[in-house]
Protein backbone atom coordinates (compact mmCIF):
# COMPACT_ATOMS: atom_id res chain seq x y z
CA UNK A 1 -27.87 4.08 -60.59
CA UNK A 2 -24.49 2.59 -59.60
CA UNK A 3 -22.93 4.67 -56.98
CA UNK A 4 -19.48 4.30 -58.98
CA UNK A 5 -20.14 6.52 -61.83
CA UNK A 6 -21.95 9.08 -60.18
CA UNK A 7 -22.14 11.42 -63.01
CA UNK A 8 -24.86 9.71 -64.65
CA UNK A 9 -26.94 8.88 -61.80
CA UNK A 10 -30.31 11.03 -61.83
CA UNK A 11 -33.14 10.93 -59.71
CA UNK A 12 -36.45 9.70 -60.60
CA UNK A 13 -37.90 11.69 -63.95
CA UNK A 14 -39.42 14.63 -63.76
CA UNK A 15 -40.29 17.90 -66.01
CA UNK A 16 -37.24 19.66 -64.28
CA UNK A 17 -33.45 19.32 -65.81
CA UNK A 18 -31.45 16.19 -65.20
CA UNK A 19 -34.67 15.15 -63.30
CA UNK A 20 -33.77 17.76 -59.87
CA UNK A 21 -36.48 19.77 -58.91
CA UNK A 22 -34.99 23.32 -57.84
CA UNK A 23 -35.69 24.09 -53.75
CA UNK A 24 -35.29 26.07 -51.20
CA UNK A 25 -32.93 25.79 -48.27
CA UNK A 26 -36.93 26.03 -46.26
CA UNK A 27 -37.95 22.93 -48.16
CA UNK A 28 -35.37 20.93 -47.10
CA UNK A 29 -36.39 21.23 -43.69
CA UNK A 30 -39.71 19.05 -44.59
CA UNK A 31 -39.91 15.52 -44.75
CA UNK A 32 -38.82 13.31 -47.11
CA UNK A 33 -39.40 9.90 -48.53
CA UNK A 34 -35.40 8.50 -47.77
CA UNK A 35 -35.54 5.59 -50.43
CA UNK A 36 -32.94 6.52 -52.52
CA UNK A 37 -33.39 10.22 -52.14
CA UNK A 38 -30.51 12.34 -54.50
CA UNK A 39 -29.48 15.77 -53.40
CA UNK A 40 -27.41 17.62 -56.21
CA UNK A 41 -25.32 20.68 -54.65
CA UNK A 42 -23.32 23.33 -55.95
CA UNK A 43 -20.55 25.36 -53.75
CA UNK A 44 -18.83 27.77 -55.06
CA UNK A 45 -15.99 29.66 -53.30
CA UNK A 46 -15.56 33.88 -54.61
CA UNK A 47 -13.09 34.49 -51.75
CA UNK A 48 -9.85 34.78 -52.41
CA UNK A 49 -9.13 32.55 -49.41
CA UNK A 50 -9.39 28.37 -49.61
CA UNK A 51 -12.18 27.86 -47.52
CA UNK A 52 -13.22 24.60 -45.31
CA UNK A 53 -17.04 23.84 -45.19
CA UNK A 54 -18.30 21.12 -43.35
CA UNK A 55 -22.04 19.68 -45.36
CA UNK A 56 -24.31 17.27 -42.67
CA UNK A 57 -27.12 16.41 -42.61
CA UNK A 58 -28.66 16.89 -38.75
CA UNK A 59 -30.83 13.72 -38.33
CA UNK A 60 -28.66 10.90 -36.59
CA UNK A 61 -30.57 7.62 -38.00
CA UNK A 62 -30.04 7.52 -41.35
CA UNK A 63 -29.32 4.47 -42.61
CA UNK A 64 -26.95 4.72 -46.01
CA UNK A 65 -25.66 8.10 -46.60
CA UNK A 66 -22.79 8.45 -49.44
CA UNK A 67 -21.18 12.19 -50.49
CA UNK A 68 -19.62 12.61 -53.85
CA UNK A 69 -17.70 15.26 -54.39
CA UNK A 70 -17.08 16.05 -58.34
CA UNK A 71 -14.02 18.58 -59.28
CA UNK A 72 -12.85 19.93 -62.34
CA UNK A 73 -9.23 19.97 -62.01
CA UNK A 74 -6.87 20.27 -65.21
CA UNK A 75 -9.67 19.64 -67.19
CA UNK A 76 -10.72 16.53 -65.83
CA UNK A 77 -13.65 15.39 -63.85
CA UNK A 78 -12.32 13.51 -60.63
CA UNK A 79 -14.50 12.59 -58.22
CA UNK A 80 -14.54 11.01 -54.10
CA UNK A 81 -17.25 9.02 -52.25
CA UNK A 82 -17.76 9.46 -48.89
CA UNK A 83 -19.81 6.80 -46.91
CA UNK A 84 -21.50 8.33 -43.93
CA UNK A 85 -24.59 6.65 -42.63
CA UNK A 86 -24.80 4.71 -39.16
CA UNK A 87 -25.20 1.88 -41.31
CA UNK A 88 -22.39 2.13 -43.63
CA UNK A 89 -18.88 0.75 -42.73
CA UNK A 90 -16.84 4.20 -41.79
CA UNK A 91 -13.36 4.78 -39.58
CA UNK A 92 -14.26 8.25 -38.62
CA UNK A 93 -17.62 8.10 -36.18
CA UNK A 94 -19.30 11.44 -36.10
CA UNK A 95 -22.76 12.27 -34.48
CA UNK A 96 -24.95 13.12 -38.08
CA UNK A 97 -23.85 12.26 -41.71
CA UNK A 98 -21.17 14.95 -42.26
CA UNK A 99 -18.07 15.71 -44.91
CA UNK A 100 -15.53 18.31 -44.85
CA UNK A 101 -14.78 19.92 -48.06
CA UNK A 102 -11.89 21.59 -48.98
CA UNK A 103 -12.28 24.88 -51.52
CA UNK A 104 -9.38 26.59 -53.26
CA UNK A 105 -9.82 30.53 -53.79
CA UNK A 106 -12.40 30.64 -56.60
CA UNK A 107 -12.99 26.66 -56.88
CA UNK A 108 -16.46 25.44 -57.88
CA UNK A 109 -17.24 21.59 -56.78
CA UNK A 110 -20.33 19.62 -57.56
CA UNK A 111 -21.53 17.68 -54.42
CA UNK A 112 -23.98 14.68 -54.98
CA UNK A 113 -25.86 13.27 -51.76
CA UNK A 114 -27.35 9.65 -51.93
CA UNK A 115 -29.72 8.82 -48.48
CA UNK A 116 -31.01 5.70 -48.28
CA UNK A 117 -33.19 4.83 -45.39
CA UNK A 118 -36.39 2.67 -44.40
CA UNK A 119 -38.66 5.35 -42.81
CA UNK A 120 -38.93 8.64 -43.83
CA UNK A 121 -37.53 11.71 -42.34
CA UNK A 122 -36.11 15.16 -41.99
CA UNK A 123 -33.13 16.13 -43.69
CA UNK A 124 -32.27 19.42 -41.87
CA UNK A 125 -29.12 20.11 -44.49
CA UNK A 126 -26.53 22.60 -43.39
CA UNK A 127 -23.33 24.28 -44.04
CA UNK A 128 -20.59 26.11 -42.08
CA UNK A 129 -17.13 26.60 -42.10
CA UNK A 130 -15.06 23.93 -39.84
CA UNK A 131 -14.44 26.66 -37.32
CA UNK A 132 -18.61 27.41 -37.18
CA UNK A 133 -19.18 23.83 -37.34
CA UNK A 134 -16.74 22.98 -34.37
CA UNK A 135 -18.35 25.53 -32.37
CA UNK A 136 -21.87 24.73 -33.12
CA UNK A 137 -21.16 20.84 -32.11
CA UNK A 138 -19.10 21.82 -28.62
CA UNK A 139 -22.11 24.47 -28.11
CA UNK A 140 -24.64 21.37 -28.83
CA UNK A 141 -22.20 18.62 -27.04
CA UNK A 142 -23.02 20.94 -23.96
CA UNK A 143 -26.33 21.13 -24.06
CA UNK A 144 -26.88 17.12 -24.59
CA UNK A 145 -24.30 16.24 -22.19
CA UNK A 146 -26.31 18.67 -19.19
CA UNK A 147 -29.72 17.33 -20.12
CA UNK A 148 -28.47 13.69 -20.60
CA UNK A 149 -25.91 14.50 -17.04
CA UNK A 150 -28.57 15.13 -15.31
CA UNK A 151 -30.89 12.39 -16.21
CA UNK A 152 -27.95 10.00 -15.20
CA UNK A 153 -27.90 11.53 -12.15
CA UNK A 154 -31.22 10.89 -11.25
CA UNK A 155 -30.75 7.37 -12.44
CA UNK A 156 -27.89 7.14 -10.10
CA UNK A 157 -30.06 9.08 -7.10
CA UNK A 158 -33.19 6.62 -8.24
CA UNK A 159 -31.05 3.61 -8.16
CA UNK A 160 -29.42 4.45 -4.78
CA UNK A 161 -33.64 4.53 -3.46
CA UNK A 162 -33.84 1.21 -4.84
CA UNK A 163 -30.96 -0.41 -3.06
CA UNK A 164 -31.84 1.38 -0.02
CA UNK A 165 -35.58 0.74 0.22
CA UNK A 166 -35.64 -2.16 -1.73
CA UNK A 167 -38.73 -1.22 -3.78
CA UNK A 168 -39.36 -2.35 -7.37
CA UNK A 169 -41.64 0.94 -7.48
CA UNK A 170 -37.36 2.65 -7.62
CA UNK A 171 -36.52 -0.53 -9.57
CA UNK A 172 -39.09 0.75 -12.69
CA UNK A 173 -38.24 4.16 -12.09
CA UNK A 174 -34.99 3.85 -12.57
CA UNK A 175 -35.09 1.85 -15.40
CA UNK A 176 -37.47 4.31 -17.11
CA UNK A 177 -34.91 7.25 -16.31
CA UNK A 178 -32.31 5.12 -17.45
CA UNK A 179 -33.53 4.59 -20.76
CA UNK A 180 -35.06 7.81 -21.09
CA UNK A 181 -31.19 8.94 -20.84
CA UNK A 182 -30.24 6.37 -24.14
CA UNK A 183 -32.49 7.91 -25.64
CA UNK A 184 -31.82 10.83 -25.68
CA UNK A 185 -28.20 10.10 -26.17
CA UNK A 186 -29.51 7.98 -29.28
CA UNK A 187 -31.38 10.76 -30.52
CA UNK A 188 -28.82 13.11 -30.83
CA UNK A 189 -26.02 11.16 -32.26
CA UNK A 190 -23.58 10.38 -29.08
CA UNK A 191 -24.75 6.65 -28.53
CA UNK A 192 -24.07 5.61 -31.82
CA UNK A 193 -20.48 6.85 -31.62
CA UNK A 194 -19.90 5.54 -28.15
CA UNK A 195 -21.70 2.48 -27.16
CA UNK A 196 -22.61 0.91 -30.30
CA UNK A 197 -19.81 2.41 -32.83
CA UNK A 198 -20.30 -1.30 -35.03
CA UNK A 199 -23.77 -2.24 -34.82
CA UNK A 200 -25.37 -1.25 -38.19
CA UNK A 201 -28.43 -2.66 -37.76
CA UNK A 202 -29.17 -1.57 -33.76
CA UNK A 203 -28.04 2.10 -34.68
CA UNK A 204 -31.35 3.24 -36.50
CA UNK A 205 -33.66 0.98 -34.92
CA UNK A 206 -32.66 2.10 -31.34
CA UNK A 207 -34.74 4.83 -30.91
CA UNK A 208 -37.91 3.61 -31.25
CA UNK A 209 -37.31 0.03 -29.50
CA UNK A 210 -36.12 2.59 -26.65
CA UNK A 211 -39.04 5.05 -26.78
CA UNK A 212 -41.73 2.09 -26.36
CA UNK A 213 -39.26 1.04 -23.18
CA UNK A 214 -39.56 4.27 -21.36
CA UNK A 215 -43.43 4.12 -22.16
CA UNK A 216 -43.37 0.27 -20.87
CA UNK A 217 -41.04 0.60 -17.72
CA UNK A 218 -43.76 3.87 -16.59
CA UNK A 219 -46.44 1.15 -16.84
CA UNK A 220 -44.48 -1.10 -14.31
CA UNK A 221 -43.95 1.96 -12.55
CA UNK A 222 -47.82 2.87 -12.05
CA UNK A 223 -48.38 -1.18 -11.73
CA UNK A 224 -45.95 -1.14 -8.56
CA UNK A 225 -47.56 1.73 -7.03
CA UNK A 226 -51.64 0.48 -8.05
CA UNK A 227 -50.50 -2.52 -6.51
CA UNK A 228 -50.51 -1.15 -3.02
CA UNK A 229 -53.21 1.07 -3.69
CA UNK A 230 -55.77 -0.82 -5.80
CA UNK A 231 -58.79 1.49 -4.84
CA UNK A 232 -57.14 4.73 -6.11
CA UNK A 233 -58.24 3.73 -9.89
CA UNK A 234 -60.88 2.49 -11.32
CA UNK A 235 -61.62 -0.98 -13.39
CA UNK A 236 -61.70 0.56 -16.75
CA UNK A 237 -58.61 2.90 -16.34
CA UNK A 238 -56.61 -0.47 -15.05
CA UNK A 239 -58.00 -1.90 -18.95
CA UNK A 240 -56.83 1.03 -20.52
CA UNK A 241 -53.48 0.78 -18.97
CA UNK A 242 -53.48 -3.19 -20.37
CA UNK A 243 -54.40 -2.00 -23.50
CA UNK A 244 -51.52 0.63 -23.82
CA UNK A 245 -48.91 -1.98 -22.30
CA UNK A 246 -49.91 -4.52 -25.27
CA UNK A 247 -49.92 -1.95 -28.02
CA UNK A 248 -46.42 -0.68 -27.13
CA UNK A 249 -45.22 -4.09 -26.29
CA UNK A 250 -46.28 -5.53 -29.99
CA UNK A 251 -44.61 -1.66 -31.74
CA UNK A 252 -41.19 -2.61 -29.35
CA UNK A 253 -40.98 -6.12 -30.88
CA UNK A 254 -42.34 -4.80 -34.86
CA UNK A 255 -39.17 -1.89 -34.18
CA UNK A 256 -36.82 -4.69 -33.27
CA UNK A 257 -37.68 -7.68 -35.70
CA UNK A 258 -40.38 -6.16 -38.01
CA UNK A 259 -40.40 -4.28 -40.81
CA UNK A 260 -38.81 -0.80 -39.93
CA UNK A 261 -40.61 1.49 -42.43
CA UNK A 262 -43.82 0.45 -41.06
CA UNK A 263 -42.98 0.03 -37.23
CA UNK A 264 -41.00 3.43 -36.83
CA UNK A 265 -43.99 5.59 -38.09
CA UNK A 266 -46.45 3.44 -36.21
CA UNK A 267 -44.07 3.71 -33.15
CA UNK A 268 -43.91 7.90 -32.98
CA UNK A 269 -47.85 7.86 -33.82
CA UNK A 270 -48.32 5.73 -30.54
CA UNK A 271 -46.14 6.62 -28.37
CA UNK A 272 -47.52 10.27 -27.51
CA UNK A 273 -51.08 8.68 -27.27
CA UNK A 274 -50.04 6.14 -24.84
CA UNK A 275 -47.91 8.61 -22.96
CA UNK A 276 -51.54 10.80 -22.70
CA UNK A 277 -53.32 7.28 -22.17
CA UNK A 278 -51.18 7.18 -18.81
CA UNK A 279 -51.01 10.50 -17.91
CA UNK A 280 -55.41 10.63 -18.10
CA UNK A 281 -54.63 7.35 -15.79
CA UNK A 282 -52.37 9.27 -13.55
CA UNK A 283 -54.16 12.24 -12.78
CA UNK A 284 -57.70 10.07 -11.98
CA UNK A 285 -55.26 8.62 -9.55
CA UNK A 286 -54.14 12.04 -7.96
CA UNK A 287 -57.69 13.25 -7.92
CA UNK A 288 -58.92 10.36 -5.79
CA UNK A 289 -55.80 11.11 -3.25
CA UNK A 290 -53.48 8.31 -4.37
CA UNK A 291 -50.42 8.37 -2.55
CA UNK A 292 -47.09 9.66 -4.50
CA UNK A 293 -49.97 10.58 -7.36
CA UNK A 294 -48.03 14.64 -7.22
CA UNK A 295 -44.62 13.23 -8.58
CA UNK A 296 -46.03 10.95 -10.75
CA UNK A 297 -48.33 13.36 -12.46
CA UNK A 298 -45.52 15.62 -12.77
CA UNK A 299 -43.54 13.14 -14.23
CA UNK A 300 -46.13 11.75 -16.66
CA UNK A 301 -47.09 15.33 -17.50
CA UNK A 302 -43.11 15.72 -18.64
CA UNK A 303 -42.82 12.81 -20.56
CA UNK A 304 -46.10 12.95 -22.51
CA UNK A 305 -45.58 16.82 -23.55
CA UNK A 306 -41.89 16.10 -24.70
CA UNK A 307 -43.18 12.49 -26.49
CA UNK A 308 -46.06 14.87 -27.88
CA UNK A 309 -43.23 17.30 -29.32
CA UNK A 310 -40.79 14.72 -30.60
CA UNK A 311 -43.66 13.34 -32.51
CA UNK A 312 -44.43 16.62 -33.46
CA UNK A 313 -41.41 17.44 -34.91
CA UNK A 314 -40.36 14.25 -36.43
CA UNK A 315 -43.69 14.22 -38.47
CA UNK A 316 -44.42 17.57 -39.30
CA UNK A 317 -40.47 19.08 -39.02
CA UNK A 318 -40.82 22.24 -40.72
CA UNK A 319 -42.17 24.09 -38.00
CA UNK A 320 -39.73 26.09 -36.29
CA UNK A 321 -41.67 26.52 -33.16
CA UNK A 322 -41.90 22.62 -33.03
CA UNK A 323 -38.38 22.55 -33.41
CA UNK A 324 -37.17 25.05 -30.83
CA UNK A 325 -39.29 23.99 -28.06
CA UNK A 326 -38.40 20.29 -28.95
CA UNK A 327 -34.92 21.02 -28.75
CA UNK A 328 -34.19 23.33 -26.03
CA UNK A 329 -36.98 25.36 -24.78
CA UNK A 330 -38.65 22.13 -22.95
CA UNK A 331 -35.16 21.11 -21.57
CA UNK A 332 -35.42 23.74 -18.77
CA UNK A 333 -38.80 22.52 -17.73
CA UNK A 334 -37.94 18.99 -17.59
CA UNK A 335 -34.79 19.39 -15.43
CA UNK A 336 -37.02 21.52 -13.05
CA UNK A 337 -39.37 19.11 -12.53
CA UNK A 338 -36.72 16.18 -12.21
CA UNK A 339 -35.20 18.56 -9.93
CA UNK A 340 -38.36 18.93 -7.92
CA UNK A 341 -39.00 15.00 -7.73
CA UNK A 342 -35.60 13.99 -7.02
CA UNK A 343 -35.77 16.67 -3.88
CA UNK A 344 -39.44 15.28 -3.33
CA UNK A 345 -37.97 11.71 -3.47
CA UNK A 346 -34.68 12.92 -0.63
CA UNK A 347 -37.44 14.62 1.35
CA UNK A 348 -39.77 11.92 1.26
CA UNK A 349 -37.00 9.34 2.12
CA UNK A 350 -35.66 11.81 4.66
CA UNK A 351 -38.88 12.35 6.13
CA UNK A 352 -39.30 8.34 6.09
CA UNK A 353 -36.48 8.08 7.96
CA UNK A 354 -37.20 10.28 10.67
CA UNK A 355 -40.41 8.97 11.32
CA UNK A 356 -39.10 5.53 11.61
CA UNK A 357 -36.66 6.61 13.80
CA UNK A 358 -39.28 8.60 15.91
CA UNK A 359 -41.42 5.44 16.40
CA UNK A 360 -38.22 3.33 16.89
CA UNK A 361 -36.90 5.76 19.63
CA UNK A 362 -41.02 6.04 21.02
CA UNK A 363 -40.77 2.27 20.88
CA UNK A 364 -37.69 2.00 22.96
CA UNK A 365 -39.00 4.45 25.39
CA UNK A 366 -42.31 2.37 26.21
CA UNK A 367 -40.21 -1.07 26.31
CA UNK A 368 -38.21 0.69 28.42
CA UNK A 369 -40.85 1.57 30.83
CA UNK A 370 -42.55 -1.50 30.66
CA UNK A 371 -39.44 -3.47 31.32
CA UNK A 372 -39.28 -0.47 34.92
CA UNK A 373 -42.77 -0.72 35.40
CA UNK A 374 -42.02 -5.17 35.68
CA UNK A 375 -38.89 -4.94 37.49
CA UNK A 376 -40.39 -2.45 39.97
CA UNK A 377 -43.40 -4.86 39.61
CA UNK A 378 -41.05 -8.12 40.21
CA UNK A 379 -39.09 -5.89 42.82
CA UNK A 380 -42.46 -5.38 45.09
CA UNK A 381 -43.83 -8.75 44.80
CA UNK A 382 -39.87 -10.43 45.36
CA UNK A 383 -40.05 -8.28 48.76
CA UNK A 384 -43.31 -9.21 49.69
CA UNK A 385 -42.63 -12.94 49.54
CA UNK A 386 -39.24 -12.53 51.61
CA UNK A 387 -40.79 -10.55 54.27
CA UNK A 388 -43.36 -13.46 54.22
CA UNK A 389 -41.00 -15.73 54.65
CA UNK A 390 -39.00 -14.42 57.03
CA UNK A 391 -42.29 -13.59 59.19
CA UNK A 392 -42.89 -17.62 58.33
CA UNK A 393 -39.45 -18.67 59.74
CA UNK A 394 -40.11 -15.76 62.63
CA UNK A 395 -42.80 -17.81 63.14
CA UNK A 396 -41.43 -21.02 63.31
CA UNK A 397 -38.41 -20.47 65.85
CA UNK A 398 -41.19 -18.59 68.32
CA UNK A 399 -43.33 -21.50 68.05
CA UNK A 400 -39.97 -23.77 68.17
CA UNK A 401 -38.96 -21.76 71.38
CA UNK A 402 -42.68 -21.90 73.11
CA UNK A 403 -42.55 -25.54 72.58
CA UNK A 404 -38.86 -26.06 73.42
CA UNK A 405 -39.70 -26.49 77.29
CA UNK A 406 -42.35 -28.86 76.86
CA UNK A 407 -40.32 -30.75 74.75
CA UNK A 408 -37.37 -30.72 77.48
CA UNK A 409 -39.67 -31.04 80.63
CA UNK A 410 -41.19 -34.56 79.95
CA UNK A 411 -37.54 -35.66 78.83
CA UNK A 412 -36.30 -33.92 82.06
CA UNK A 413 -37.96 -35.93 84.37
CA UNK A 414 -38.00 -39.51 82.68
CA UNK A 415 -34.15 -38.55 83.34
CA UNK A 416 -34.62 -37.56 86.91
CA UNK A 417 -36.52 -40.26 87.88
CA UNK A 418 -33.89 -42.62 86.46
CA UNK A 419 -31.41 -41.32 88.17
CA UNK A 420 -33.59 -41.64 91.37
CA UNK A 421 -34.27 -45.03 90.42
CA UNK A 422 -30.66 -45.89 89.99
CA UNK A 423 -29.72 -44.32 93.52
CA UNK A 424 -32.22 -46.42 95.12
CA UNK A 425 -31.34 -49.21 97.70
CA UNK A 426 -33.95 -51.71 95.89
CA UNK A 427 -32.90 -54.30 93.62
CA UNK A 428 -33.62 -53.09 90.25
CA UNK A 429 -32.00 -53.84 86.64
CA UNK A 430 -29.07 -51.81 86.24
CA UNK A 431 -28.53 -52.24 83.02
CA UNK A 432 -31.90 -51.64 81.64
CA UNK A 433 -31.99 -48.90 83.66
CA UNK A 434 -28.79 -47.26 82.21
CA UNK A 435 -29.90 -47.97 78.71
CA UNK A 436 -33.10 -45.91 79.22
CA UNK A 437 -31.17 -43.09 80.48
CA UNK A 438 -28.75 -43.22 77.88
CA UNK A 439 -31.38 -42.55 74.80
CA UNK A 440 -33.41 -40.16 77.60
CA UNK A 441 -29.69 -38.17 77.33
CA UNK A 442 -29.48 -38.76 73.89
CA UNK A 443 -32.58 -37.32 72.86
CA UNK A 444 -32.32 -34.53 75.34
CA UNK A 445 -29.28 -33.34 73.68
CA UNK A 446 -31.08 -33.67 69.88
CA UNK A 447 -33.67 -31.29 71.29
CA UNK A 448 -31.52 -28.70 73.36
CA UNK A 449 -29.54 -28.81 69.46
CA UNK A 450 -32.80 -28.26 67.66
CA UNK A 451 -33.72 -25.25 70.46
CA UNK A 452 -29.81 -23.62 69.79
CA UNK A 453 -30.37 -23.80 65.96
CA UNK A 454 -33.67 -22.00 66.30
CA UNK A 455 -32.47 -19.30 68.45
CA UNK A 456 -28.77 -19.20 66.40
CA UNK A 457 -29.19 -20.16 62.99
CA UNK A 458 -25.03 -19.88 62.69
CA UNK A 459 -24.98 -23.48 63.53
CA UNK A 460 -26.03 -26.24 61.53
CA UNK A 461 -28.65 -27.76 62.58
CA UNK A 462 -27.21 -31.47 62.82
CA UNK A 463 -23.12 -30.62 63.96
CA UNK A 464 -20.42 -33.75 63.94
CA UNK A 465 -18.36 -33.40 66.70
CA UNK A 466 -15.29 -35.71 66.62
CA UNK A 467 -14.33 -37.43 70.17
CA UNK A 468 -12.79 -41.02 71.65
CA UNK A 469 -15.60 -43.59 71.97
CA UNK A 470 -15.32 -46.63 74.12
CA UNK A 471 -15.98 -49.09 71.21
CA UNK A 472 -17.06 -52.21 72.83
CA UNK A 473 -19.34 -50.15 75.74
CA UNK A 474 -20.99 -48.87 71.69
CA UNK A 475 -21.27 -52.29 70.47
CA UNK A 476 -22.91 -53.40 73.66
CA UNK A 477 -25.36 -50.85 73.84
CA UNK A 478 -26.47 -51.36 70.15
CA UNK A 479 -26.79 -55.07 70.90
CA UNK A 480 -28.59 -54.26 73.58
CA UNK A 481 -31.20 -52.00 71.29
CA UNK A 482 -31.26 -54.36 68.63
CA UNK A 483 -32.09 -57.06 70.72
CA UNK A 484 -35.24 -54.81 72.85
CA UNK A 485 -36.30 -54.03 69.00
CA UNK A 486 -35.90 -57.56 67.99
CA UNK A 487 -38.09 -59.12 70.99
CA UNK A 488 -40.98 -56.54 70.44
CA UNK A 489 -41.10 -58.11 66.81
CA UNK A 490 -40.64 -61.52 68.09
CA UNK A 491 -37.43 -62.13 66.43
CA UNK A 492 -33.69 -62.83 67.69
CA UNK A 493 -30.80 -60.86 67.65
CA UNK A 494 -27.09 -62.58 67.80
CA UNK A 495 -23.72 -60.94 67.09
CA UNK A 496 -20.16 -62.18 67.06
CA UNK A 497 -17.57 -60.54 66.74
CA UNK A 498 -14.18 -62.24 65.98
């Protein structure tokens, strides 16, 4: 079976000739064991026009794919190999195995198909002209890119929610969407060409390590909303949920390092069951009220009928139905439910928003009237205690004015009777005399001070009035108090002044 002489290759023996078994262009729609699978096809061209037909084979994950083309030209056999599978070394990256084939008027050519894979799979072989072919790609290109578009943009819309509200509930959303979205891409050829042109090995395991992601990352998702809401589901759902998290964590890793023939077919088996698994979870959680349990039955409910329908048509392929709904009929659906959750999610957010800036602008208003209600409060009782003081002080200088005479009258007389005393013919100590009437002055002039301060408050109550003093008539007169205080204490006074 070397792939250099591929005129005597055969495939495995059988009671048919050259060991091919004759089918039908329905048969090749089932699904075939891809270990060294041989496809032997004839074109023949009765136009009288060369021709260009492009041969693929519609499934994206093929591992080895090689096209020889046999011709009879000038009576020899010449032949061309064609490598074609994602993990073949090839310059030209298309979406599915494919080769163009050029027919002159009349020309018969032999074409010999080699697929080599791990798993099993579809074949889904077809044939147009280049021009049918083009348009059948741009008219499928289209399709993808709007059903993969608009996952991305609820990625983007998703991831803008998690910035803003900093929630990992929008961080595992938006991881789910986002892989959801390589997937799909993966599935249908485009991330193979464009994100991962040279990885041989990633290209036909991606799939699967990405379909028990999505199933993960909505775990997380319903773990980050349980979390805050831990009554909504019961004990044996929450096990359930455990259960389906190990089983899809232990296919993830088998997809990625195990073997791939038994992982990929053990991967599609459980991922529709785990995707129902959650979705039983998720609607026990919307019947007992949990909150956000609408969009994420919705959700759930979307995932688990398309994961039911890829599984669907990836094991049993030949059923048109399968097929149709699988590959466009459920893409309408979907969108309209994204569409409805990512408006749920703006309205939710929106409504959020508003509400927090309702109770924001309610709390303003009562910290606002609080802060009136103790500044009116402060106001009343600041007043009070003025007027209270200024009825004190009131007080004061009308006690300070009743009192004012009898403090002047006693002073008053001591002076008047000095005087008299000093006018009188008898002998009498002068000096002594004088010095009483001196502090009698003195402190007649403190209180006729204290009495103008009360009644004029414009004056300070002790004023320095600058004037010419006679300073040894001072000095004597404070001698002569410091020597009256001195003998009441039994002590002596002496100054000297030089």
């Amino acid at each position: 079976m070397a792939n250099e002489a591929p005129l005597q290759v055969a495939a495995l023996p059988s009671n048919e000739i050259d060991g091919f078994h004759t089918v039908t262009a329905k048969a090749l729609e089932g699904r075939f064991d891809m270990t060294h699978l041989w496809l032997r096809l004839a074109l023949h061209n009765d136009l009288n026009t060369p021709q260009s037909v492009q041969l693929a084979l519609g499934v994206s994950w093929l591992q080895h794919v090689t096209f020889y083309v046999v011709r009879i030209q000038e009576g020899q056999v010449r032949a061309s190999r064609t490598l074609a599978g994602i993990s073949d070394p090839n310059e030209s990256l298309n979406r599915v195995p494919q080769i163009a084939i050029n027919l002159a008027p009349g020309e018969k050519v032999r074409v010999l198909v080699h697929v080599n894979s791990h798993a099993s799979s579809k074949l889904k072989v077809t044939l147009h002209t280049v021009n049918q072919w083009h348009r059948v790609e741009r008219d499928y290109a289209l399709f993808s890119g709007l059903l993969i578009g608009s996952i991305l943009v609820f990625v983007v819309y998703s991831a803008a929610l998690w910035r803003i509200l900093r929630s990992p509930l929008m961080g595992w959303q938006t991881l789910g969407l986002l892989l959801t979205a390589l997937y799909e891409a993966t599935y249908r050829g485009y991330a193979q060409t464009i994100l991962w042109p040279s990885s041989t090995e990633w290209g036909y395991r991606a799939h699967h390590v990405l379909v028990a992601g999505i199933v993960l990352s909505i775990l997380l998702y319903l773990r980050a909303r349980l979390e805050k809401t831990q009554n909504y589901l019961p004990s044996a759902g929450v096990i359930l949920l455990k259960v389906v998290a190990l089983l899809e964590s232990i296919v993830l890793i088998g997809a990625l390092f195990g073997p791939y023939d038994w992982f990929a077919p053990t991967g599609i088996i459980v991922a529709p069951l785990s995707l129902l698994a959650i979705l039983a979870c998720t609607y026990i959680y919307h019947r007992s009220g949990g909150p956000g349990s609408l969009t994420a039955l919705l959700l759930v409910s979307v995932l688990a009928c398309c994961a039911l329908l890829r599984a669907v048509a990836l094991l049993i392929p030949n059923i048109a139905l399968v097929q149709l709904f699988e590959q466009y009929a459920l893409v309408l659906p979907a969108l309209t439910v994204g569409l409805f959750v990512i408006t749920s999610w703006a309205y939710q957010h929106s409504h959020q928003r508003h509400q927090a800036q309702r109770t924001l602008l309610q709390w303003q208003s009562q910290q606002q009237e609080r802060l009136e209600h103790e500044v009116k409060y402060k106001t009343r009782a600041l007043k009070e205690a003025l007027e209270q003081a200024e009825q004190r002080s009131l007080e004061q200088k009308e006690l300070l004015a009743y009192v004012s005479h009898d403090l002047r009258a006693p002073v008053s007389a001591i002076i008047a009777y000095l005087q008299l005393m000093h006018l009188s013919p008898s002998k009498v100590d002068i000096d002594k005399l004088a010095a009483v009437e001196r502090s009698a002055t003195y402190q007649l002039a403190l209180i006729d001070e204290l009495v103008d301060y009360a009644k004029d408050e414009l004056q300070p109550p002790l004023a320095l009035n600058e004037q010419l003093v006679d300073l040894s008539s001072l000095l004597d007169e404070l001698t002569k108090y410091a020597h009256a205080l001195a003998q009441r204490q039994r002590n002596k006074f002496s100054l000297q002044i030089q």
